[in-house]
Each structure stands twice: as C-alpha cells, then as structure tokens.
N, C-alpha and C. Protein backbone atom coordinates (compact mmCIF):
# COMPACT_ATOMS: atom_id res chain seq x y z
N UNK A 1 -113.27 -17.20 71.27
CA UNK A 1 -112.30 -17.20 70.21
C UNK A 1 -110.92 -17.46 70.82
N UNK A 2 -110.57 -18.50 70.14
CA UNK A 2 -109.23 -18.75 70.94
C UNK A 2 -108.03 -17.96 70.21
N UNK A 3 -106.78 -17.86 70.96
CA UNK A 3 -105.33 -16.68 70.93
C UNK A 3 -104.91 -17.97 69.85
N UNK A 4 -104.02 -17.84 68.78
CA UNK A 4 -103.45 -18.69 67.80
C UNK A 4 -102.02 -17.70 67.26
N UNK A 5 -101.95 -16.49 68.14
CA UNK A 5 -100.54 -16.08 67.90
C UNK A 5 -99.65 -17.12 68.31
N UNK A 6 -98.29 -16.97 67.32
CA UNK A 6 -97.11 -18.31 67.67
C UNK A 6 -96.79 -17.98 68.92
N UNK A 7 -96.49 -19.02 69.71
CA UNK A 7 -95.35 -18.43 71.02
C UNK A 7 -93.95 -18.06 70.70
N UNK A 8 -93.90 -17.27 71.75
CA UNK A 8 -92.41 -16.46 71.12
C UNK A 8 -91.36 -17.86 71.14
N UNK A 9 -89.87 -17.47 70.26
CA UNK A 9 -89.15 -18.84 70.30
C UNK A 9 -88.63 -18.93 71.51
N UNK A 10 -88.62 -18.59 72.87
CA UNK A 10 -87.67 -18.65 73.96
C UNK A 10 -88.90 -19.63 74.43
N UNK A 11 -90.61 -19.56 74.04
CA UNK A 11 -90.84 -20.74 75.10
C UNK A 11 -91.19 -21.96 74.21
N UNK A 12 -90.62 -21.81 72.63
CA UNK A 12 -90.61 -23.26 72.43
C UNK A 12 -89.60 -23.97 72.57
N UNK A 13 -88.58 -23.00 72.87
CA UNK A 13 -87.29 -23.75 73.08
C UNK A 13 -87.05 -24.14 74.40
N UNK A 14 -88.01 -23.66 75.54
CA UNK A 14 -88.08 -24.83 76.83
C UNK A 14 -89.01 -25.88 76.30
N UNK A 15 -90.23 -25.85 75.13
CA UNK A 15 -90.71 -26.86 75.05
C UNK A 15 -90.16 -28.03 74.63
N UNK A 16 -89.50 -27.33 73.74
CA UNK A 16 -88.26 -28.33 72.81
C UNK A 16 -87.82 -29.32 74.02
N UNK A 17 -86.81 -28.67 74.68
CA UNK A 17 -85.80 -28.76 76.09
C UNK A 17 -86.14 -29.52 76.63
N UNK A 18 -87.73 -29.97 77.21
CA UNK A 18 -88.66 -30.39 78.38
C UNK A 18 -88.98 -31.49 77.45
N UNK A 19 -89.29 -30.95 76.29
CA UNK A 19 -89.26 -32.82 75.62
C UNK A 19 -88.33 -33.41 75.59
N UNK A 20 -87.34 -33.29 75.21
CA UNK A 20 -85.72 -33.96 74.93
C UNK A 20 -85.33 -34.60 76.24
N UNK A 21 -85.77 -33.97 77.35
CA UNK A 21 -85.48 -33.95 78.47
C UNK A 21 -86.04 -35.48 78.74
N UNK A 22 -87.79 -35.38 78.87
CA UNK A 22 -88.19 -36.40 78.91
C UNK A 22 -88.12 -37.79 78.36
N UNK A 23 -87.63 -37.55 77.13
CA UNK A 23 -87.19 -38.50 75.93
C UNK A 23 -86.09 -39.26 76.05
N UNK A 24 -84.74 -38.86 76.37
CA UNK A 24 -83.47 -39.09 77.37
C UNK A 24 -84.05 -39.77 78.35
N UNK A 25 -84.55 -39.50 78.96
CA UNK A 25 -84.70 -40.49 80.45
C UNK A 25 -85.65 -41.73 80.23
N UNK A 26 -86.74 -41.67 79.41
CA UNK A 26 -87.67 -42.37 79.31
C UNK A 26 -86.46 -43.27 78.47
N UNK A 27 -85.69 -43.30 77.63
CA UNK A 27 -84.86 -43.75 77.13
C UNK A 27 -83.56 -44.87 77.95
N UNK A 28 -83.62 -44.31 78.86
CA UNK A 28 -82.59 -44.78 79.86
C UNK A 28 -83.19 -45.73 80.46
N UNK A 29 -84.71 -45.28 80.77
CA UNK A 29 -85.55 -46.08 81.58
C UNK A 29 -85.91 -47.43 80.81
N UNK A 30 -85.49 -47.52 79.55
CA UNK A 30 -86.32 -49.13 78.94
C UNK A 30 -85.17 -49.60 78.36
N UNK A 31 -83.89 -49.47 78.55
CA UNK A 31 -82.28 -49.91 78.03
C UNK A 31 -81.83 -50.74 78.75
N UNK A 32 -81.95 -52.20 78.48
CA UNK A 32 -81.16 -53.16 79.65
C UNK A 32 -80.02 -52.98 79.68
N UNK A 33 -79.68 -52.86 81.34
CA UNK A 33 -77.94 -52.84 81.19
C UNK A 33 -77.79 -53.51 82.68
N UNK A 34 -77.94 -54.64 82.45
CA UNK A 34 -77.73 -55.51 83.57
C UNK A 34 -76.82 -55.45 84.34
N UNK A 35 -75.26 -55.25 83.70
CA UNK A 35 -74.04 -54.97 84.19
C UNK A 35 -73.54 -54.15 84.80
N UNK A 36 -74.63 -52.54 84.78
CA UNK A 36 -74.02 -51.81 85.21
C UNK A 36 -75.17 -51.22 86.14
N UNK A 37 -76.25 -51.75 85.89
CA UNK A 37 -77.33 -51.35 86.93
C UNK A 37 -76.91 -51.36 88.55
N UNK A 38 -76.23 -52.33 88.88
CA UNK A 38 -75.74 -52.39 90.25
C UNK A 38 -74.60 -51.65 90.87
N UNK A 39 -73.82 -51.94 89.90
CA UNK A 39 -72.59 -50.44 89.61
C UNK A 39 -73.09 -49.43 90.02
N UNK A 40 -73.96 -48.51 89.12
CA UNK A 40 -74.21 -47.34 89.18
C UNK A 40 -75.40 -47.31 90.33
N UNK A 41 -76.04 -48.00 91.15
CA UNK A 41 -76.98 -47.78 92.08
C UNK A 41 -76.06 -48.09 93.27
N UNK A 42 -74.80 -48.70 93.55
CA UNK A 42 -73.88 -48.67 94.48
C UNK A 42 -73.25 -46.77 94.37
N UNK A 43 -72.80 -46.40 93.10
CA UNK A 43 -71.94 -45.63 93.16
C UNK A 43 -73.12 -44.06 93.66
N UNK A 44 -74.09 -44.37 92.72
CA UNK A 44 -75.27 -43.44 93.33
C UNK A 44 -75.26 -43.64 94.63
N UNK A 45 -75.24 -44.28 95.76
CA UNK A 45 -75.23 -44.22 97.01
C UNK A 45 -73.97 -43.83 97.47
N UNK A 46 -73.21 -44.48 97.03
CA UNK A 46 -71.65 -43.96 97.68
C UNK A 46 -71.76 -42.40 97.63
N UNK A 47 -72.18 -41.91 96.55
CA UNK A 47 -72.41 -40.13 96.45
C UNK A 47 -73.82 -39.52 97.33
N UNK A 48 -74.43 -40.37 97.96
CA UNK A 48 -75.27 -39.73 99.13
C UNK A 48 -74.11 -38.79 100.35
N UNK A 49 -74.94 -37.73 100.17
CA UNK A 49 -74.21 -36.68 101.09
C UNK A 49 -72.44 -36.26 100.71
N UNK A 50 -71.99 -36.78 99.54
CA UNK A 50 -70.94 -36.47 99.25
C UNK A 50 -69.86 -37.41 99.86
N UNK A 51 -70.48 -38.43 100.06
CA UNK A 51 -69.75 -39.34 101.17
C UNK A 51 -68.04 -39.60 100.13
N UNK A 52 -68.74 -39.84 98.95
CA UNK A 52 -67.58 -40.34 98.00
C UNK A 52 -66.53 -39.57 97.65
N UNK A 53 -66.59 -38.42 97.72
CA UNK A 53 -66.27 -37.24 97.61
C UNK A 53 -65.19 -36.67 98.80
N UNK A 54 -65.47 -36.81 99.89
CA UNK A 54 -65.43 -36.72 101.35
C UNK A 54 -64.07 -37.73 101.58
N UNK A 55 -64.65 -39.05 101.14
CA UNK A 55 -63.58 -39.91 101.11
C UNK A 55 -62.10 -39.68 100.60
N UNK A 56 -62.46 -39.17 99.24
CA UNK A 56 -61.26 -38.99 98.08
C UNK A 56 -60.55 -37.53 99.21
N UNK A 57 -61.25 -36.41 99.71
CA UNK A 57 -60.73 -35.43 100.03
C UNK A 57 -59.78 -35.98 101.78
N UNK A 58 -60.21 -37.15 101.86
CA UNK A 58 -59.64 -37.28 103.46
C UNK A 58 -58.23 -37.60 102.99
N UNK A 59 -58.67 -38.70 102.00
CA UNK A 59 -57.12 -39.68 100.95
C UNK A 59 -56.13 -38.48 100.46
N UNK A 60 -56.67 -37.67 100.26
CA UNK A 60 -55.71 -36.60 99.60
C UNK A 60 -55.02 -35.77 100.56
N UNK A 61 -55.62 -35.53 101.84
CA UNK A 61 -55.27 -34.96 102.84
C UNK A 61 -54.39 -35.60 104.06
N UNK A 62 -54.61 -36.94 103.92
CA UNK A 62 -53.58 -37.66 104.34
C UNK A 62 -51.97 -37.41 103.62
N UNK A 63 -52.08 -37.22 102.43
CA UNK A 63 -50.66 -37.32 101.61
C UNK A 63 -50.02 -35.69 101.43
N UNK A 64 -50.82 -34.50 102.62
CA UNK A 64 -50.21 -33.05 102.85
C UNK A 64 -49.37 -32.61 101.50
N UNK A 65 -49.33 -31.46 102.03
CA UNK A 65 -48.97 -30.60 100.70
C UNK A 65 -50.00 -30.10 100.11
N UNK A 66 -49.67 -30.37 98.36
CA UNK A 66 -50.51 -29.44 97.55
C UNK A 66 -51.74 -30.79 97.66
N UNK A 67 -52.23 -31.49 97.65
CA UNK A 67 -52.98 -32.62 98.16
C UNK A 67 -53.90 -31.90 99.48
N UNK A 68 -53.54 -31.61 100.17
CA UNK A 68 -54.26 -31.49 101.48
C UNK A 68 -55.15 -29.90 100.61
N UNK A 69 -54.38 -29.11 100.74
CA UNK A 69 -54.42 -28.12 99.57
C UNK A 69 -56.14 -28.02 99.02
N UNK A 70 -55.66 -28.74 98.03
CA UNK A 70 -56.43 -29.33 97.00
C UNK A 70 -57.78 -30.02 97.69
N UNK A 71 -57.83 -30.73 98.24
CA UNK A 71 -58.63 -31.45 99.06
C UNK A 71 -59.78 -30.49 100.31
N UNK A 72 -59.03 -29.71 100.80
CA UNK A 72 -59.96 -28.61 101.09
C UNK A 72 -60.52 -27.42 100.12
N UNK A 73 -59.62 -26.93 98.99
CA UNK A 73 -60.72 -26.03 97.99
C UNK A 73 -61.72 -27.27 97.45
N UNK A 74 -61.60 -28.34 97.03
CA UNK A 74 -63.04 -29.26 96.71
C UNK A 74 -63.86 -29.47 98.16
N UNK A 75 -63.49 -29.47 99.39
CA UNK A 75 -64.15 -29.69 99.87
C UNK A 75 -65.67 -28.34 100.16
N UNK A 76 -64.69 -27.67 100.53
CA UNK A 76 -65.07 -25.60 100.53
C UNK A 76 -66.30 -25.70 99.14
N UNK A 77 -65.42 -26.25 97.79
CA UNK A 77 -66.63 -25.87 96.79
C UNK A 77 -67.89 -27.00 96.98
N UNK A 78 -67.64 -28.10 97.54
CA UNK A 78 -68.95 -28.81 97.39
C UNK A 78 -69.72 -28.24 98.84
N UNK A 79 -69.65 -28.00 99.54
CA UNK A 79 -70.34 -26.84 100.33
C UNK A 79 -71.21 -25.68 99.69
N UNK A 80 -70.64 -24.78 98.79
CA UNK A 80 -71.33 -24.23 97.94
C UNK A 80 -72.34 -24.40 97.18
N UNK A 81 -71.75 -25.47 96.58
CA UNK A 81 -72.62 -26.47 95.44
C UNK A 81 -73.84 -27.21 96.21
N UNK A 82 -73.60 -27.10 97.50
CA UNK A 82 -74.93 -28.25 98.08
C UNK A 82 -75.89 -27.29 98.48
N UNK A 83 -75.47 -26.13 99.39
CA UNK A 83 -76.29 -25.03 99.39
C UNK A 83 -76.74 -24.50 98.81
N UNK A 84 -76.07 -24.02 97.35
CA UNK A 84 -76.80 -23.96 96.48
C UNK A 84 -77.96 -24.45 95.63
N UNK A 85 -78.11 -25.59 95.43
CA UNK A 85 -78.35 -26.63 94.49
C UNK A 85 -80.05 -26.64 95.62
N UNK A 86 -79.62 -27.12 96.93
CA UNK A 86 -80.20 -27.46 98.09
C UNK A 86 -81.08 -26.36 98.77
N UNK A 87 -80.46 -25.24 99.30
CA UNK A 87 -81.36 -24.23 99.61
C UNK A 87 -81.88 -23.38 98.47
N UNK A 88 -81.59 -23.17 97.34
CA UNK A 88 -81.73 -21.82 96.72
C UNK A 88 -82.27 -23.29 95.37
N UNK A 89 -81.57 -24.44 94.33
CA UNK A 89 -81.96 -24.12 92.96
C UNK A 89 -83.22 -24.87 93.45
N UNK A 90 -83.70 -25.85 94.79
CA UNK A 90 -84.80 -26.63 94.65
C UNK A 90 -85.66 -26.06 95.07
N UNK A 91 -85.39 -24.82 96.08
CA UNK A 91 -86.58 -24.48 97.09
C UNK A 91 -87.21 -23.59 95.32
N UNK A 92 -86.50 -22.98 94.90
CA UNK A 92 -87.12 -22.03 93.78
C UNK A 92 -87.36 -22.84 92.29
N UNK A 93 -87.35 -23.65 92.03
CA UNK A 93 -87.53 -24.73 90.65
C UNK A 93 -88.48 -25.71 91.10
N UNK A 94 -88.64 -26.20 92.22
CA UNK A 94 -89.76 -27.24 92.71
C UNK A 94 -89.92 -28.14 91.64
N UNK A 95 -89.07 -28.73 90.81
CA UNK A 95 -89.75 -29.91 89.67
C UNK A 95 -89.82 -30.97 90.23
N UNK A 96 -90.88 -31.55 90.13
CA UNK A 96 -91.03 -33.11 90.56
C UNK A 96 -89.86 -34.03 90.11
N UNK A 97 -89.55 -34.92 90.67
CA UNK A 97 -88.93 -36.11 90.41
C UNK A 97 -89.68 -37.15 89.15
N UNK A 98 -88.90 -37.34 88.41
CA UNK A 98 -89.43 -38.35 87.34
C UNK A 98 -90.30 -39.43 88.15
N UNK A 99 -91.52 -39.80 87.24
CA UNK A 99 -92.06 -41.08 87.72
C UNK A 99 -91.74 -42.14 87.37
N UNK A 100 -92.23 -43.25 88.07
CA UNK A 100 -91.87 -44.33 88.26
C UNK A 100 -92.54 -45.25 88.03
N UNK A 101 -92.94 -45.92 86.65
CA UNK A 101 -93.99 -46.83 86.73
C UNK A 101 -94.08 -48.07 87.82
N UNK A 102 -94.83 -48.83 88.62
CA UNK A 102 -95.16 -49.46 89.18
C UNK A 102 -94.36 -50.54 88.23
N UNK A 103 -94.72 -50.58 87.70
CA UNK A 103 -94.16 -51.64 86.15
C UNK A 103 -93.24 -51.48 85.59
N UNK A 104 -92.58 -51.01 86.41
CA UNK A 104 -90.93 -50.81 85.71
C UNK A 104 -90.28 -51.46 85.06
N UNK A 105 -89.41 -51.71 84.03
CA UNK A 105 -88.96 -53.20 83.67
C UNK A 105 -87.66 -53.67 84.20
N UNK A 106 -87.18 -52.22 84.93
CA UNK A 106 -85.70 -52.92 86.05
C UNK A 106 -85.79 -52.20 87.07
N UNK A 107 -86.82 -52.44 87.72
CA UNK A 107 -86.97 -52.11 89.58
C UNK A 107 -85.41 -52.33 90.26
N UNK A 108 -84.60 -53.24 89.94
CA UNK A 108 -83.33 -53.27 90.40
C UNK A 108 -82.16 -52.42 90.31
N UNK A 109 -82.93 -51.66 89.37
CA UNK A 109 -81.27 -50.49 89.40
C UNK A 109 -81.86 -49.22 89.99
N UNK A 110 -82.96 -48.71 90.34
CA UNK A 110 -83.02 -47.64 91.71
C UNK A 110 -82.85 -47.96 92.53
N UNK A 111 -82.58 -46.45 92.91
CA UNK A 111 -82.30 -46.30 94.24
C UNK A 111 -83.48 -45.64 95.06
N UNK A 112 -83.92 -45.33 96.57
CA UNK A 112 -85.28 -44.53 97.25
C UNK A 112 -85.27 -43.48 96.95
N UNK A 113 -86.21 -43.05 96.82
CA UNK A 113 -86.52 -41.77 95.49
C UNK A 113 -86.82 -40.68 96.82
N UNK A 114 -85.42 -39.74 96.24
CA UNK A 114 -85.48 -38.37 97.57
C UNK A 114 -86.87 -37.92 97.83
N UNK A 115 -86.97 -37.25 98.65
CA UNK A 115 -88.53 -36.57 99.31
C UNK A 115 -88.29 -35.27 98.29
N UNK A 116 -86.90 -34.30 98.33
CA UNK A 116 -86.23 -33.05 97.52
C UNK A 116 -86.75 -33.01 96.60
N UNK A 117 -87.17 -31.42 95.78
CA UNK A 117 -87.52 -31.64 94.37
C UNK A 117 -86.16 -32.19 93.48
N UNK A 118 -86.33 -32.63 92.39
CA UNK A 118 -85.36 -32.96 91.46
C UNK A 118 -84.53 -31.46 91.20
N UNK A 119 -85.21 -30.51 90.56
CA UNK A 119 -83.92 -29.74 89.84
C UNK A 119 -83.18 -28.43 90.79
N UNK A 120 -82.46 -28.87 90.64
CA UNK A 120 -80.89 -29.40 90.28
C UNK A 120 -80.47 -30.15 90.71
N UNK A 121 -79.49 -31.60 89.94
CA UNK A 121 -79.26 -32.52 91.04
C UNK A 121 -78.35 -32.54 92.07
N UNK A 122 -78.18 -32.38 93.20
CA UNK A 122 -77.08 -32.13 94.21
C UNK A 122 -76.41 -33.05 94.36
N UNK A 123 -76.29 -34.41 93.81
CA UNK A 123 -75.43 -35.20 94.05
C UNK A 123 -74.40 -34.37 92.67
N UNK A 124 -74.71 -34.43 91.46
CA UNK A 124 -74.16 -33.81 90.43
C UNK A 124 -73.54 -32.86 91.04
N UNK A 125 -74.06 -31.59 91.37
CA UNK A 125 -73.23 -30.37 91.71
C UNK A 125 -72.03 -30.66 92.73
N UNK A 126 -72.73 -31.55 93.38
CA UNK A 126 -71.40 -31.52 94.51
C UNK A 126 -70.12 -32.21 94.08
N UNK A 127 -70.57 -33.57 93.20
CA UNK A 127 -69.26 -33.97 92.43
C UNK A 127 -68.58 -33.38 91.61
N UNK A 128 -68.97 -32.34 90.82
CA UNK A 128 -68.42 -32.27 89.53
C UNK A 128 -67.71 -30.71 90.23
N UNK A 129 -68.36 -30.03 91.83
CA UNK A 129 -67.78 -29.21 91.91
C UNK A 129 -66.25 -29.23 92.81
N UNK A 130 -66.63 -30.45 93.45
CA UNK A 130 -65.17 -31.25 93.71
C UNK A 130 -64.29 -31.46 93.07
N UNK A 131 -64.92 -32.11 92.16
CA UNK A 131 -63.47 -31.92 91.12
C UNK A 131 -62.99 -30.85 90.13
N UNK A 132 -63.67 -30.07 90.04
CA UNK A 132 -63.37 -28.87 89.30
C UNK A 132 -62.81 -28.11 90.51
N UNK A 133 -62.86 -28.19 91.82
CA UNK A 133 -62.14 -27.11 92.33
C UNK A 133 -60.74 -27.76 93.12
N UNK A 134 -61.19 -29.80 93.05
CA UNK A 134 -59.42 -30.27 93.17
C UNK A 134 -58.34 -29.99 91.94
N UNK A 135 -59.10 -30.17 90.50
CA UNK A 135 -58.04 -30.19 89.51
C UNK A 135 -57.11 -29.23 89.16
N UNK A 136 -57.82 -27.79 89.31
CA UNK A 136 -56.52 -27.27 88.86
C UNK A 136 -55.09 -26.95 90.00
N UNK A 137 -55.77 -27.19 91.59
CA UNK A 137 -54.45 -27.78 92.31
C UNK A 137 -54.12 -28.63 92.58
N UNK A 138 -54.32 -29.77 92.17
CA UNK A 138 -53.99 -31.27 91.33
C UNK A 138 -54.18 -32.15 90.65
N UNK A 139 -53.49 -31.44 89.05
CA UNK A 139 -53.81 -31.26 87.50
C UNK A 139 -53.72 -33.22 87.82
N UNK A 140 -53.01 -34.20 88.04
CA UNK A 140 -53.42 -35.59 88.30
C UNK A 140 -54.52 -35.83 88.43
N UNK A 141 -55.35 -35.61 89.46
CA UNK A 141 -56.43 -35.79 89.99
C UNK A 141 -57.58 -35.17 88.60
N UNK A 142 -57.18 -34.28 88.10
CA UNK A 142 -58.30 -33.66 87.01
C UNK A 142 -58.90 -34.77 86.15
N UNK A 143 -58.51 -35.32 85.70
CA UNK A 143 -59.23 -36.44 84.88
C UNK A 143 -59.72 -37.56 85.22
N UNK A 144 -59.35 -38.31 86.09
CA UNK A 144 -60.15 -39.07 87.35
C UNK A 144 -61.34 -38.47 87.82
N UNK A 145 -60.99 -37.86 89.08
CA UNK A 145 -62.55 -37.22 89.12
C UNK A 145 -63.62 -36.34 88.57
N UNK A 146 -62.81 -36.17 87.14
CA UNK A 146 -63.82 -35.33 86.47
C UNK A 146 -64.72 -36.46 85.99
N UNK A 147 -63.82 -37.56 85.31
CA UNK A 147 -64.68 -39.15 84.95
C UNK A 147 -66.26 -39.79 85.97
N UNK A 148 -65.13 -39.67 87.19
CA UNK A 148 -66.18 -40.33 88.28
C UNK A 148 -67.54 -38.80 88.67
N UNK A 149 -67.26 -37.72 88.49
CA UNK A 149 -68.27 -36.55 88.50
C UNK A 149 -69.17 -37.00 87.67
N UNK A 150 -68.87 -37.19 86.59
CA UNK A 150 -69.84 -37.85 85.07
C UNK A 150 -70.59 -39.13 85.29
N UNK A 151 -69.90 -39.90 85.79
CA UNK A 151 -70.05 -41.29 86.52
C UNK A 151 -71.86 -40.89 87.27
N UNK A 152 -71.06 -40.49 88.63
CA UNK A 152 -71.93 -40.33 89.52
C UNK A 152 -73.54 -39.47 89.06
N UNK A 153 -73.46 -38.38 87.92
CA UNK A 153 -74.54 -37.72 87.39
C UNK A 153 -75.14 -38.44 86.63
N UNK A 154 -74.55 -39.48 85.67
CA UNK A 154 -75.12 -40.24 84.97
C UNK A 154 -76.06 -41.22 85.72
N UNK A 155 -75.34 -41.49 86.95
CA UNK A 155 -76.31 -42.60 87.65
C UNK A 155 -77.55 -41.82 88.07
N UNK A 156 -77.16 -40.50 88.55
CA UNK A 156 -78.49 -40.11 88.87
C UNK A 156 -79.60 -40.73 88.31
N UNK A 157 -79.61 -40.79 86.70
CA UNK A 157 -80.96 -40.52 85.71
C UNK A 157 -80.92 -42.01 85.85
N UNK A 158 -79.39 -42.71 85.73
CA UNK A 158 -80.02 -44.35 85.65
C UNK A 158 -80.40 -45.13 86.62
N UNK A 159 -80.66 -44.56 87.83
CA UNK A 159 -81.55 -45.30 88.85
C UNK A 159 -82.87 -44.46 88.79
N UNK A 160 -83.20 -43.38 88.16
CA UNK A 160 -84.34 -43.50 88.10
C UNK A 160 -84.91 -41.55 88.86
N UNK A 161 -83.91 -40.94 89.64
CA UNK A 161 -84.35 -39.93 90.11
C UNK A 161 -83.72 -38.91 89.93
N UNK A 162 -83.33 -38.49 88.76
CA UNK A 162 -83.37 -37.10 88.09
C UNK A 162 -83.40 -37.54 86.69
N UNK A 163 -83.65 -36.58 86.15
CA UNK A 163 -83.92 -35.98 84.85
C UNK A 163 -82.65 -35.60 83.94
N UNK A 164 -82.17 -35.72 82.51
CA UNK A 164 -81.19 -35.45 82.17
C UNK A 164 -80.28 -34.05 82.58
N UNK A 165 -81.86 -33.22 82.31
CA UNK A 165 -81.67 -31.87 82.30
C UNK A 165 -81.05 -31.00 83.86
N UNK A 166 -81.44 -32.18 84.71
CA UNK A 166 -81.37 -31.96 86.53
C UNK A 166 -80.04 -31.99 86.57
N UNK A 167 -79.61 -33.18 86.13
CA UNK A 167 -77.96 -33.33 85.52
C UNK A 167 -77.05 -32.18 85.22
N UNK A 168 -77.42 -32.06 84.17
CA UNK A 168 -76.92 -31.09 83.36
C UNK A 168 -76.75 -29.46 84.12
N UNK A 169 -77.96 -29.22 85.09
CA UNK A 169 -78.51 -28.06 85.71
C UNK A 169 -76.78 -28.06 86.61
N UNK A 170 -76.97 -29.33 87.52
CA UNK A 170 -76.25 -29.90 88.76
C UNK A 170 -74.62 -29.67 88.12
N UNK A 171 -74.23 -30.07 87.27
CA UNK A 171 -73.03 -29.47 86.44
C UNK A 171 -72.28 -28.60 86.22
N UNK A 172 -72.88 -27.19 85.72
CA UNK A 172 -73.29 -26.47 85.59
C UNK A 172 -73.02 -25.41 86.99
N UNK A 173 -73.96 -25.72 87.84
CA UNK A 173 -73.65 -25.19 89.21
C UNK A 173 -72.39 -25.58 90.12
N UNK A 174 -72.25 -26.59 89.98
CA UNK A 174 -70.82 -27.39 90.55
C UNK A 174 -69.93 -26.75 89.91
N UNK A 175 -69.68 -26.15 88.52
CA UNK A 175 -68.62 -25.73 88.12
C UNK A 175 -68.64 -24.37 87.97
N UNK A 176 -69.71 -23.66 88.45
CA UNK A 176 -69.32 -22.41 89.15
C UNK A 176 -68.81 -21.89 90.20
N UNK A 177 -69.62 -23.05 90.98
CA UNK A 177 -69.60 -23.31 92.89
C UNK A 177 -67.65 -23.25 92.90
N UNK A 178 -67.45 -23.85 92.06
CA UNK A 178 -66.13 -24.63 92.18
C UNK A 178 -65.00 -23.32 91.59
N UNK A 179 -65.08 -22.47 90.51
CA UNK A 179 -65.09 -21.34 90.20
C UNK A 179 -64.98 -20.34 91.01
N UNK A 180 -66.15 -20.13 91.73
CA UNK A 180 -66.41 -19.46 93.03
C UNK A 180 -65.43 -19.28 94.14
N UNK A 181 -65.02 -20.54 94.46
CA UNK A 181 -64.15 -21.00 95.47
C UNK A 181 -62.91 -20.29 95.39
N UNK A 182 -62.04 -20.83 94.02
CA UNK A 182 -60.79 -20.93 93.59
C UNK A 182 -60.57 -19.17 93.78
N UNK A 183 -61.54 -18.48 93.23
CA UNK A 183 -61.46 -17.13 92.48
C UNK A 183 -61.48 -16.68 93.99
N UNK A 184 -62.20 -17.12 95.02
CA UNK A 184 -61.97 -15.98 96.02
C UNK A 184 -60.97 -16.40 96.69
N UNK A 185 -60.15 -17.99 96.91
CA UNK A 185 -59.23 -18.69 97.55
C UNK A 185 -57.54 -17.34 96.92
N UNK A 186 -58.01 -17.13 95.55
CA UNK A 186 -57.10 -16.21 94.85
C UNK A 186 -57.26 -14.79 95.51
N UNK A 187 -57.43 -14.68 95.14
CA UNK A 187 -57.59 -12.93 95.84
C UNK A 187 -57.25 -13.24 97.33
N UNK A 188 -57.22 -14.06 98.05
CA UNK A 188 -57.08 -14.00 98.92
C UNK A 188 -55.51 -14.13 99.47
N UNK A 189 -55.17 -15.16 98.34
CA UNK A 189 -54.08 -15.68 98.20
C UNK A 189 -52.84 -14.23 97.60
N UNK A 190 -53.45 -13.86 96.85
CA UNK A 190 -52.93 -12.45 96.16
C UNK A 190 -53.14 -11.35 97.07
C-alpha cells in the first residue's frame, strides 16, 4: 500500500525551485544569441580565478587613497567568497553540473566544464562579492561592477555550467562574504 499523504509545502517548494531552475537554463540553452555567445564565454574566462576582478583591484590600487582602500576590502571579500563557495557550499551541496547534450545547438558559446560540483557558483560569489565590498568605499565604482558581477553570473548559465539557481546561490554568498568583510574591517576601524 503505497503513503499518498501530501508532502509538506517546504518540499514542494524545492520541487517547484528545482523545476524553474531547470526550465531557466534549458531555456538559455536553445536561445540563439550569436552576438553575445563569444562575449560572454570570453568574459566567463576572464572571471576564471577572479582574474577579472584582480585586475580591476590592481587598477584601483594604482590610483592610492580611498581606491587602494577599496580595492583591498574587495579583494579580502572575494577570498571569503571563494572559500566559502569552494571549501564549505560545494564540498556540502555536491550538485552536478548541468548536462550537456552531445547535440547541442551552440557548442560555441561554452566554456570546459569544471571537474567542481556546480552549487554555488564561485565565479558569481567572488564577483558580486567584490563589488559589494568595493562600493560602498567607492560609491563610483558601485554600479559598474555591480553590472559586470551580473554580467559575469549570467555567463555562468550561458556557456553552459551552472544552473540559474547556482547563480543566484553564488550572489547571495558574495554579498555576505562582502558584508562580512566591511563589518569586521569596522569594528576594527572603530
């Protein structure tokens, strides 16, 4: 005799979640966008290891002051954000990486699909925690790299190796990571 009690609503609402999830990407995955496929599989690499990130914080640190400043609390929070994301959200979430049909219909806009589980995405966390922990000591810089944070997460899903939701996870953590930083950089500062 089979159980036909409802499931409680907290696990249809990961079912919900895990569909939407899948639906979004599978979505992304059959959308020609010729124009920006190369774009975003360049800029997805430029954000391997935070390289892009790294860059912007050297540029800022060249021009001292509240810049240099600034450029080390993002650097400090994407440290957080990678360890995090990296030792602690993948070793304990283990989700596979989206598949990949053989038959793809734009093999040209991925990128080599990490060995790492997908969730959380660490390219995400580390951008978005960069710039959440450059902007509020250089309110300039806040809307730029909050753009290119978005940028760079979005590419995740549109080359093909994370998930909306990995995104979203990676976000999320970056802007705590980044949180994290500021709040103890304060107290310290105080």
């Amino acid at each position: 005799m089979s159980d036909r009690r409802p499931k409680p609503s907290a696990l249809r609402l990961v079912g919900d979640l895990a569909t939407l999830d899948q639906a979004l990407y599978e979505a992304v995955t059959v959308t020609r966008t010729p124009t920006l496929d190369t774009a975003l599989r360049r800029l997805s690499a430029a954000a391997d290891h935070s390289k892009l990130s790294f860059a912007v914080a050297a540029g800022l640190a060249l021009c001292g002051g509240r810049s240099r400043r600034a450029a080390a609390l993002g650097v400090a929070a994407i440290g957080v954000a990678s360890a995090s994301a990296n030792i602690l959200g993948k070793k304990l979430v283990r989700r596979p990486r989206p598949h990949r049909a053989v038959d793809s219909p734009f093999p040209g806009r991925h990128v080599p699909m990490p060995d790492s589980a997908s969730f959380p995405s660490g390219h995400t966390a580390s951008a978005v925690a960069f710039a959440a922990a450059v902007g509020p000591a250089l309110p300039a810089a806040a809307v730029p790299l909050g753009l290119l944070a978005c940028a760079v997460g979005y590419s995740r899903v549109h080359t093909g190796v994370h998930y909306p939701g990995d995104v979203v996870a990676g976000a999320l953590l970056g802007t705590g990571s980044a949180a994290l930083v500021l709040a103890a950089v304060s107290r310290y500062d105080g």
